[in-house]
C-alpha atoms as a PDB file:
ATOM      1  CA  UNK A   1       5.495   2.186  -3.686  1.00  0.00           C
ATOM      2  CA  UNK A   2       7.628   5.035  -4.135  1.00  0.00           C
ATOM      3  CA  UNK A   3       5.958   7.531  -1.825  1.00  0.00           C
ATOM      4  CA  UNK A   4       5.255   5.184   0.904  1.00  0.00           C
ATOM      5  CA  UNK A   5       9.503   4.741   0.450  1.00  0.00           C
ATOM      6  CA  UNK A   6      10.004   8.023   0.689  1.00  0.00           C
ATOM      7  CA  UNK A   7       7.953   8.504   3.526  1.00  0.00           C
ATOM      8  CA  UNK A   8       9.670   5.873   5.433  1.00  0.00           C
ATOM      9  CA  UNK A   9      12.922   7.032   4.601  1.00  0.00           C
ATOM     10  CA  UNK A  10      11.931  10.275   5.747  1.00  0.00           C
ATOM     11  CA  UNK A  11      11.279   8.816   9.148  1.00  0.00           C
ATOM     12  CA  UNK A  12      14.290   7.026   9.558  1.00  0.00           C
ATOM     13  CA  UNK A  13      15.972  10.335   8.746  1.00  0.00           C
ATOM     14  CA  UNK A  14      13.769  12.263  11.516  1.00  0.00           C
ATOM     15  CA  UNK A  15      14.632   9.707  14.265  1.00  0.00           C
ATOM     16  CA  UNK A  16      18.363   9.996  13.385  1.00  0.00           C
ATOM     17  CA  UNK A  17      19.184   6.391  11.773  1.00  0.00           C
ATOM     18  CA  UNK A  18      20.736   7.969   9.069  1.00  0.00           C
ATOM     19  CA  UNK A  19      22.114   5.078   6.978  1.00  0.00           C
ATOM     20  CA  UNK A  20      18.582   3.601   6.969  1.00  0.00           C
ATOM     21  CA  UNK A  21      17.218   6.623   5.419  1.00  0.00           C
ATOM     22  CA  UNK A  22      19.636   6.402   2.804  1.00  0.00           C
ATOM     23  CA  UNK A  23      19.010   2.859   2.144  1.00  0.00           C
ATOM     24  CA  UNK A  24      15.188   3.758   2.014  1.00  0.00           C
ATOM     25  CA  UNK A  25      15.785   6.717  -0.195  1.00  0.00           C
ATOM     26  CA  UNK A  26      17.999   5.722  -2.825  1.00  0.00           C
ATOM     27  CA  UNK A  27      14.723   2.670  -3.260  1.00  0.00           C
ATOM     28  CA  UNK A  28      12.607   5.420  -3.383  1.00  0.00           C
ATOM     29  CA  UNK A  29      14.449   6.987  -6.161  1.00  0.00           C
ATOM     30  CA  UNK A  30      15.033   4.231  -7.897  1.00  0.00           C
ATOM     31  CA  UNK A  31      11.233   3.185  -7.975  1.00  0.00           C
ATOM     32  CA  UNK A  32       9.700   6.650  -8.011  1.00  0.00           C
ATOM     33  CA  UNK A  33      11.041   8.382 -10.918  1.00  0.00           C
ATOM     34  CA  UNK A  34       8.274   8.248 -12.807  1.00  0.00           C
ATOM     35  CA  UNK A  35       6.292   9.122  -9.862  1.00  0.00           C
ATOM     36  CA  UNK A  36       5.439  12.446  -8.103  1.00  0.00           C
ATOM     37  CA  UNK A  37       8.386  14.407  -8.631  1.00  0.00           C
ATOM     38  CA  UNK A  38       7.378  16.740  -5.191  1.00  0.00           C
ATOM     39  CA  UNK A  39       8.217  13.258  -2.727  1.00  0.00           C
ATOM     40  CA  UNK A  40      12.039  12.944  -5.228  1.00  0.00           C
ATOM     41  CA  UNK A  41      12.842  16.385  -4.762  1.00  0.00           C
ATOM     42  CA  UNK A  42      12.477  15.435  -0.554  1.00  0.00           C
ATOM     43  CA  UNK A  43      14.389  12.202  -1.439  1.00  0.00           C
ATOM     44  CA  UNK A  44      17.341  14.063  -3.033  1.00  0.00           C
ATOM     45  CA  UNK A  45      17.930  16.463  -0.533  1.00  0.00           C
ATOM     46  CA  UNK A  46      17.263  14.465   2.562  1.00  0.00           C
ATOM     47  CA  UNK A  47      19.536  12.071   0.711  1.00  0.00           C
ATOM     48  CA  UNK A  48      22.121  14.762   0.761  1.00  0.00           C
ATOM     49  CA  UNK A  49      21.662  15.762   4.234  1.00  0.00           C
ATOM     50  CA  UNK A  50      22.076  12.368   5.587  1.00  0.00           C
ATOM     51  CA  UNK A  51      25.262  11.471   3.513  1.00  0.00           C
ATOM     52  CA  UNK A  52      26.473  15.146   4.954  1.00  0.00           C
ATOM     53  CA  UNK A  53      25.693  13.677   8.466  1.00  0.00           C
ATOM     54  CA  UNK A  54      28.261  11.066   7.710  1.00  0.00           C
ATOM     55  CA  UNK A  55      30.719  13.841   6.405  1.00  0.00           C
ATOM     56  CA  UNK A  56      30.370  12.325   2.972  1.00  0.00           C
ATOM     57  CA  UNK A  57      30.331  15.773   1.499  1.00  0.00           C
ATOM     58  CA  UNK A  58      30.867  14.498  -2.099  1.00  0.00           C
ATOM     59  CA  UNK A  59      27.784  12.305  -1.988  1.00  0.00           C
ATOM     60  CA  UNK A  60      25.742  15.103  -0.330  1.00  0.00           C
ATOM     61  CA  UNK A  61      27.232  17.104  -3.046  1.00  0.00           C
ATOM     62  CA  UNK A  62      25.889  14.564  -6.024  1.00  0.00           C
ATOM     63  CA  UNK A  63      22.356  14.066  -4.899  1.00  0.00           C
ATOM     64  CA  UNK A  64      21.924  17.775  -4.204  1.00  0.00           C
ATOM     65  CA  UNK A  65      23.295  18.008  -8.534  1.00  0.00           C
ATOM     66  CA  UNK A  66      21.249  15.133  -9.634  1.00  0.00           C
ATOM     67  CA  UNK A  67      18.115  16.235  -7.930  1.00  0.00           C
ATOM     68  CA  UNK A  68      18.742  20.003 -10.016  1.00  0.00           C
ATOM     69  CA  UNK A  69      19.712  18.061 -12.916  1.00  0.00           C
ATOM     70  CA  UNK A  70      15.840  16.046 -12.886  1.00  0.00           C
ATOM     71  CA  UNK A  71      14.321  19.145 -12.243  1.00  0.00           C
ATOM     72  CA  UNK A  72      12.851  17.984  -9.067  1.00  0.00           C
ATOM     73  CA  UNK A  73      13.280  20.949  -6.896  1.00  0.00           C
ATOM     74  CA  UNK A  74      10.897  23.321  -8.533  1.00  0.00           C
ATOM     75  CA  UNK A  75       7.840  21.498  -8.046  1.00  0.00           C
ATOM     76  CA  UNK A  76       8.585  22.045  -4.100  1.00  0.00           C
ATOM     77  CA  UNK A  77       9.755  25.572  -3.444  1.00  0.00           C
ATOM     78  CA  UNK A  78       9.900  25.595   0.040  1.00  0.00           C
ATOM     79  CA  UNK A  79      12.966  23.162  -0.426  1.00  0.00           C
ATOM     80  CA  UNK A  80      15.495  25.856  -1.960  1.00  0.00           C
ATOM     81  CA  UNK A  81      16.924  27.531   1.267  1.00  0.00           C
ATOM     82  CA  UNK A  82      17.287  24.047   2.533  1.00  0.00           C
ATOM     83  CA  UNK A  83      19.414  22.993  -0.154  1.00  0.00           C
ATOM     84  CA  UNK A  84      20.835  26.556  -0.162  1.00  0.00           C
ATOM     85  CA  UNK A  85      21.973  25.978   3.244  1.00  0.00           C
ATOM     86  CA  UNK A  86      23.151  22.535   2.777  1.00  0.00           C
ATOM     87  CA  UNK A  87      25.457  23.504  -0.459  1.00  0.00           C
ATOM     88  CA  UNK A  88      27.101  25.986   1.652  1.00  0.00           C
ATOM     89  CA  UNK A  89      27.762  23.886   4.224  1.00  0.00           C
ATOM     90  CA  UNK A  90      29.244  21.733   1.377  1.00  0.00           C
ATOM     91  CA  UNK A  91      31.227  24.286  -0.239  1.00  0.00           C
ATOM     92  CA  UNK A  92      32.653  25.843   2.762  1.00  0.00           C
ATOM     93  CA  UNK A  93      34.098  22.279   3.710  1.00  0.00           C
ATOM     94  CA  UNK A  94      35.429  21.498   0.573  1.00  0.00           C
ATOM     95  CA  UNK A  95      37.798  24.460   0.822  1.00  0.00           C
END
């Protein structure tokens, strides 16, 4: 159930209904933590980007942290200039 959650979330996302795709992520995370850890570390940081599309920068800020703090992020390379990217964003608005 998980990845078919994160897949939909990931749609939602795509077509711009942001607070659907968090709705639909945060269920994915909370149901696929014991699952493939490749579809969380997508889940945290489209999270992220979609609480940053609301200018919720401190919420961007935590998913982006717990998604480093489960580890997530290394089984999916290809996600770290992405989250590079989006923790700059971050930090430059927090200043």
């Amino acid at each position: 159930a998980g990845e078919f959650l994160s897949l939909k979330g990931l749609c939602y996302f795509e077509k711009g209904e942001y607070k659907k795709a968090i709705n639909m992520l945060r269920k994915a995370i909370d149901e696929g933590l014991e699952f493939r850890k490749d579809f969380l570390a997508l889940d945290y940081l489209y999270l992220a980007k979609a609480f940053w599309k609301f200018e919720r920068v401190e919420e961007a800020r935590k998913y982006l942290e717990i998604g480093k703090q489960n580890g997530v992020y290394q089984f999916i390379p290809q996600v770290s200039p992405q989250i590079n990217l989006l923790l700059r964003k971050i930090n430059t608005s927090s200043t």
